[in-house]
Protein backbone atom coordinates (compact mmCIF):
# COMPACT_ATOMS: atom_id res chain seq x y z
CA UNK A 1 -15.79 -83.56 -305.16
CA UNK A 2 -18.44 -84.81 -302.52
CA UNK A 3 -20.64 -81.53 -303.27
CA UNK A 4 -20.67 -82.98 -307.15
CA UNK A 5 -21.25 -86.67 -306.35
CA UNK A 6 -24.02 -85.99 -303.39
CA UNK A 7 -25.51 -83.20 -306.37
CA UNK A 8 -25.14 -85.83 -309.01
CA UNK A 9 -26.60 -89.44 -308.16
CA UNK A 10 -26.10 -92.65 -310.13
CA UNK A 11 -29.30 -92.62 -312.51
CA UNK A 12 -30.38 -96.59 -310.28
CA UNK A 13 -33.23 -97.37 -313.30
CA UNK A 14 -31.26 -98.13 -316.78
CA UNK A 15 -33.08 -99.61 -320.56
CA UNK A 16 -36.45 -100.05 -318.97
CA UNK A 17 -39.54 -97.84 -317.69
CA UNK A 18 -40.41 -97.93 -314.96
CA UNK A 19 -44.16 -98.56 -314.55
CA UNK A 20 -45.88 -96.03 -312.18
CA UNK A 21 -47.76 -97.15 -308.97
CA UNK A 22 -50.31 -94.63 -310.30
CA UNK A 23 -51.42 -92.49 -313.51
CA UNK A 24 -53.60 -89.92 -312.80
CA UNK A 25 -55.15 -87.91 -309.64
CA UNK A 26 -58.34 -90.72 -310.63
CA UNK A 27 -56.42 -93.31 -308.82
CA UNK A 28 -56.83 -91.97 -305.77
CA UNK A 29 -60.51 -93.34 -306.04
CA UNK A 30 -59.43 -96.83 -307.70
CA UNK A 31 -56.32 -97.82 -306.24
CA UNK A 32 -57.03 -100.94 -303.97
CA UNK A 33 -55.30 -102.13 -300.98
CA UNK A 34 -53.85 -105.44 -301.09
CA UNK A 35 -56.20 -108.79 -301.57
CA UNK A 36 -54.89 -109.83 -297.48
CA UNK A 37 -56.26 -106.83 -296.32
CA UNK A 38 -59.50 -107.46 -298.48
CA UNK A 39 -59.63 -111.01 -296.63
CA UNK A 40 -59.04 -109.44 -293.19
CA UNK A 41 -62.40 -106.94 -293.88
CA UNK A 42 -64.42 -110.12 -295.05
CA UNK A 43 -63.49 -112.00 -291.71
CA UNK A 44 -64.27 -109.45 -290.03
CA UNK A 45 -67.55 -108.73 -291.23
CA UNK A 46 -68.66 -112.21 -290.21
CA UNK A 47 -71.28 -112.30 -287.68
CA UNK A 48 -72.46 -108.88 -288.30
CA UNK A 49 -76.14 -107.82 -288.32
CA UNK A 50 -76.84 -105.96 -291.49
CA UNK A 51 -76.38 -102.51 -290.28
CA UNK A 52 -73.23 -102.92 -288.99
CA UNK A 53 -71.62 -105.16 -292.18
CA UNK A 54 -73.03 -101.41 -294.41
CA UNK A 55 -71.18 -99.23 -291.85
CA UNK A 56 -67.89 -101.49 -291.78
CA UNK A 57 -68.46 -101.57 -295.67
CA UNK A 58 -68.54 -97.81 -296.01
CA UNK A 59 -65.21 -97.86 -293.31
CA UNK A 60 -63.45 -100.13 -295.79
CA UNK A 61 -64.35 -98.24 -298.87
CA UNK A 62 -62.73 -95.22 -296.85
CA UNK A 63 -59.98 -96.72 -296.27
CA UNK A 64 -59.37 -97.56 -299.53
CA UNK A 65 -59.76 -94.37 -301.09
CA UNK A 66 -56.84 -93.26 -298.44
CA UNK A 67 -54.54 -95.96 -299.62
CA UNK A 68 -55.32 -94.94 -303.33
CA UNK A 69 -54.78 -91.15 -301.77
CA UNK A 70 -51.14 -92.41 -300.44
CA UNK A 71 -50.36 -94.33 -303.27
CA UNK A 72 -50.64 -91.46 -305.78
CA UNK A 73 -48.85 -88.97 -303.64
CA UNK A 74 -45.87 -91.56 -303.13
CA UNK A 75 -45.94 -91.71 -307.37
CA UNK A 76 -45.44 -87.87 -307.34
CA UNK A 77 -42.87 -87.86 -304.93
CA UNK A 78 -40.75 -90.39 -306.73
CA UNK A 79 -40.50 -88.87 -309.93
CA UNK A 80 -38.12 -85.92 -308.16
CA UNK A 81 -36.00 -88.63 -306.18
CA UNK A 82 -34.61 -91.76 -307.77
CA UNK A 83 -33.53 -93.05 -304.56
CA UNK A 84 -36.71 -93.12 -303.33
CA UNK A 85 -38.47 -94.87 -306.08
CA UNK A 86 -35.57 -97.77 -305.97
CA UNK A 87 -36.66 -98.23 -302.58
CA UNK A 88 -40.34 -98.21 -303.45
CA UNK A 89 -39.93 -100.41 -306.41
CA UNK A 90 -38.41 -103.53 -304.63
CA UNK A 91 -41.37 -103.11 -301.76
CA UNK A 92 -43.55 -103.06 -304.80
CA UNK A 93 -42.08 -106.45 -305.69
CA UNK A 94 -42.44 -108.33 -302.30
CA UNK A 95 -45.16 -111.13 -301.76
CA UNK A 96 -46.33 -112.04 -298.19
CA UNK A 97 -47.13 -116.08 -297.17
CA UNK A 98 -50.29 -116.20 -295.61
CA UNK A 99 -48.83 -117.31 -292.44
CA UNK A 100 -45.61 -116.13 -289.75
CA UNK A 101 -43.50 -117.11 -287.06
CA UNK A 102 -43.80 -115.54 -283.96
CA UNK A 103 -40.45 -115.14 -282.60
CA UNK A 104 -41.31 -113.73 -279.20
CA UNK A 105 -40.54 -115.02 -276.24
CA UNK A 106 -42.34 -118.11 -275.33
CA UNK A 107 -44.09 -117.18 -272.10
CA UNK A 108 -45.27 -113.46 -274.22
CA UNK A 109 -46.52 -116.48 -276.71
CA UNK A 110 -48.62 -118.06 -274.54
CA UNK A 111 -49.87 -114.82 -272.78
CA UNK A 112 -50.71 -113.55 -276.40
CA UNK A 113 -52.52 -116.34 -277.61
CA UNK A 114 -54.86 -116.70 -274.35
CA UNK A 115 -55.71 -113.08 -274.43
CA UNK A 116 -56.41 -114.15 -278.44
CA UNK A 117 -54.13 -111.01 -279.37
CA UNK A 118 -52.10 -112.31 -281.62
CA UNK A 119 -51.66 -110.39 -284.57
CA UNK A 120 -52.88 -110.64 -287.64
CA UNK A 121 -51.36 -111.34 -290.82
CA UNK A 122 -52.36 -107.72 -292.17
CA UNK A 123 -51.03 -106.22 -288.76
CA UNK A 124 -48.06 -108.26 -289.78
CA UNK A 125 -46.78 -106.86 -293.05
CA UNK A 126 -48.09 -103.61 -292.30
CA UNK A 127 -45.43 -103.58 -289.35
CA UNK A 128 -42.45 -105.33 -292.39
CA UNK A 129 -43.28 -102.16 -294.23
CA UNK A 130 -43.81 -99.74 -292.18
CA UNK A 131 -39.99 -101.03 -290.80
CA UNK A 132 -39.18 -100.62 -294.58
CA UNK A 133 -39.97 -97.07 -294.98
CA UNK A 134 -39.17 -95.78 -292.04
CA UNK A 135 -35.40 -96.60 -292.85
CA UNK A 136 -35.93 -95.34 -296.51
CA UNK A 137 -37.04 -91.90 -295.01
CA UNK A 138 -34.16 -92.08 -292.19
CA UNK A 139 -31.64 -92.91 -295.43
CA UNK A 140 -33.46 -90.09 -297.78
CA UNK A 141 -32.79 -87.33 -295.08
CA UNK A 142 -29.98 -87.74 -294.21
CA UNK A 143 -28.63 -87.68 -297.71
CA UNK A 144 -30.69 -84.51 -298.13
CA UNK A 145 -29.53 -83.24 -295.48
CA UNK A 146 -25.66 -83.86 -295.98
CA UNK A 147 -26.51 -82.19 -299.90
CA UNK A 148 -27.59 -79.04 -298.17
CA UNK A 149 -24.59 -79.14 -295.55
CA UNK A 150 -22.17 -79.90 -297.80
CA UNK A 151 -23.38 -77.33 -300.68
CA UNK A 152 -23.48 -74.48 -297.24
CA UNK A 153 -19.80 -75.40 -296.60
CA UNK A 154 -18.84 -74.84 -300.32
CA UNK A 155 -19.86 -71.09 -300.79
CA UNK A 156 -17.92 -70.39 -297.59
CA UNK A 157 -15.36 -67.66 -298.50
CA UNK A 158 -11.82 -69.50 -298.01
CA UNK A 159 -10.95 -67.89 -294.61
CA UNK A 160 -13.82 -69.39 -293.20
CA UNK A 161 -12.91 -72.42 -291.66
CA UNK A 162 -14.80 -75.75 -293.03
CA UNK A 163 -16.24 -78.04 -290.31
CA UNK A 164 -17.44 -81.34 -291.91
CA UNK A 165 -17.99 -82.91 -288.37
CA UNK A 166 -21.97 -82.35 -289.13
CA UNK A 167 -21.83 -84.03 -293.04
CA UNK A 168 -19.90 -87.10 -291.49
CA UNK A 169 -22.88 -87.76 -289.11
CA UNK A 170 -24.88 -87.17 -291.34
CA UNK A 171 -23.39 -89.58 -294.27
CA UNK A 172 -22.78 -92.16 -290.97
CA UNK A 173 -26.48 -91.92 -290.62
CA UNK A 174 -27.46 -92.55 -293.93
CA UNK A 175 -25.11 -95.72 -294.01
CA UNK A 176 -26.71 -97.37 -291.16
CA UNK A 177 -30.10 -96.82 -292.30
CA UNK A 178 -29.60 -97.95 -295.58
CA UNK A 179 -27.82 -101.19 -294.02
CA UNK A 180 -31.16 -101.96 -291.26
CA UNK A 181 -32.95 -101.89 -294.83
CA UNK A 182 -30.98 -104.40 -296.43
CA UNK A 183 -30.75 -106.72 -293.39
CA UNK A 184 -34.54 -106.58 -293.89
CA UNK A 185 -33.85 -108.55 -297.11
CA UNK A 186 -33.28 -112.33 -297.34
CA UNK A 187 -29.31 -113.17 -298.16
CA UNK A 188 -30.54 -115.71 -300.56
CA UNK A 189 -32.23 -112.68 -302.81
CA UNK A 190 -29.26 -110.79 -302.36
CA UNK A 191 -27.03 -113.15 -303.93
CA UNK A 192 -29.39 -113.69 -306.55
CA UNK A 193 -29.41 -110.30 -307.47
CA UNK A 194 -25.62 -109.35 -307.42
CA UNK A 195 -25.31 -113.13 -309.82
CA UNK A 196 -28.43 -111.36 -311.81
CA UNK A 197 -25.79 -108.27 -312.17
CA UNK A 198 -22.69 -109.86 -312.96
CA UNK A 199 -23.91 -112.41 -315.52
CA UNK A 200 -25.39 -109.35 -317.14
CA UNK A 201 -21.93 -107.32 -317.03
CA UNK A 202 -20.55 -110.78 -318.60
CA UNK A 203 -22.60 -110.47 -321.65
């Protein structure tokens, strides 16, 4: 039963299509990065002599052309794994205020803004997401992982004894990474979104 379930997944997208983060190989030359990071380039091209603004021009173009790179090789990767484009389609969704709180400590505050390092509001979602996938590919193994245990235990021949000590890690870690992603999500959205879901089933 667990070999067909962990084999089988849920189909998570339902009635709509799903619009693709990118088309074609092409985007890998058009995609752009978002308009903060565009500011943060700007800003920092202020008070550069001409030569350097060109070279920190060409850097940013590069970098963009890697993001487009990323983006398009995400796109293929979630067409074999709907898990992994659910998790990439509510990133997708997120907006960023142009501002944070700085929750650490306040002497590390005032240490941080004297040495004028605190960070900036790119540096600042790029850490949010980078938080965000790394539990998505924590969750994603592990599930792969317990398919490929749980699919070796199966073909045993019955006199083998079955030891599923490794697949309940394994499903254990899964769980807890895919709950340190949804703490990463405001309460108030989650509520919205399970009332979204059951005034929907009401219908």
């Amino acid at each position: 039963q667990m070999n067909n379930q962990l084999s089988n997944p849920p189909k998570l997208f339902q009635g709509e299509t799903i619009p693709k983060r990118t088309n074609t190989p092409t985007a890998q030359l058009t995609t752009s990065i978002s308009s903060a990071n565009k500011d943060q380039y700007q800003m920092n091209r202020n008070g550069l002599n001409v030569g350097d603004k060109v070279i920190a021009m060409w850097n940013q173009a590069d970098v963009e052309r890697q993001w487009g790179m990323l983006q398009y090789a995400e796109s293929k990767r979630e067409e074999g794994n709907e898990m992994r484009a659910a998790f990439n389609f509510y990133a997708r969704q997120l907006s960023f205020a142009d501002e944070y709180v700085l929750t650490a400590p306040k002497d590390k505050r005032k240490e941080m803004i004297r040495n004028d390092a605190l960070p900036s509001i790119t540096a600042v979602i790029a850490s949010d997401l980078d938080r965000r996938d790394l539990y998505r590919n924590q969750f994603l193994t592990a599930i792969d992982d317990a398919v490929a245990e749980v699919a070796y235990q199966v073909r045993l021949k019955p006199e083998e004894e079955v030891d599923v000590t490794d697949v309940v890690n394994l499903v254990n870690e899964a769980h807890e990474a895919c709950e340190n992603w949804f703490l990463l999500i405001p309460s108030q959205d989650v509520e919205e979104a399970v009332a979204a879901v059951m005034l929907k089933d009401a219908k």
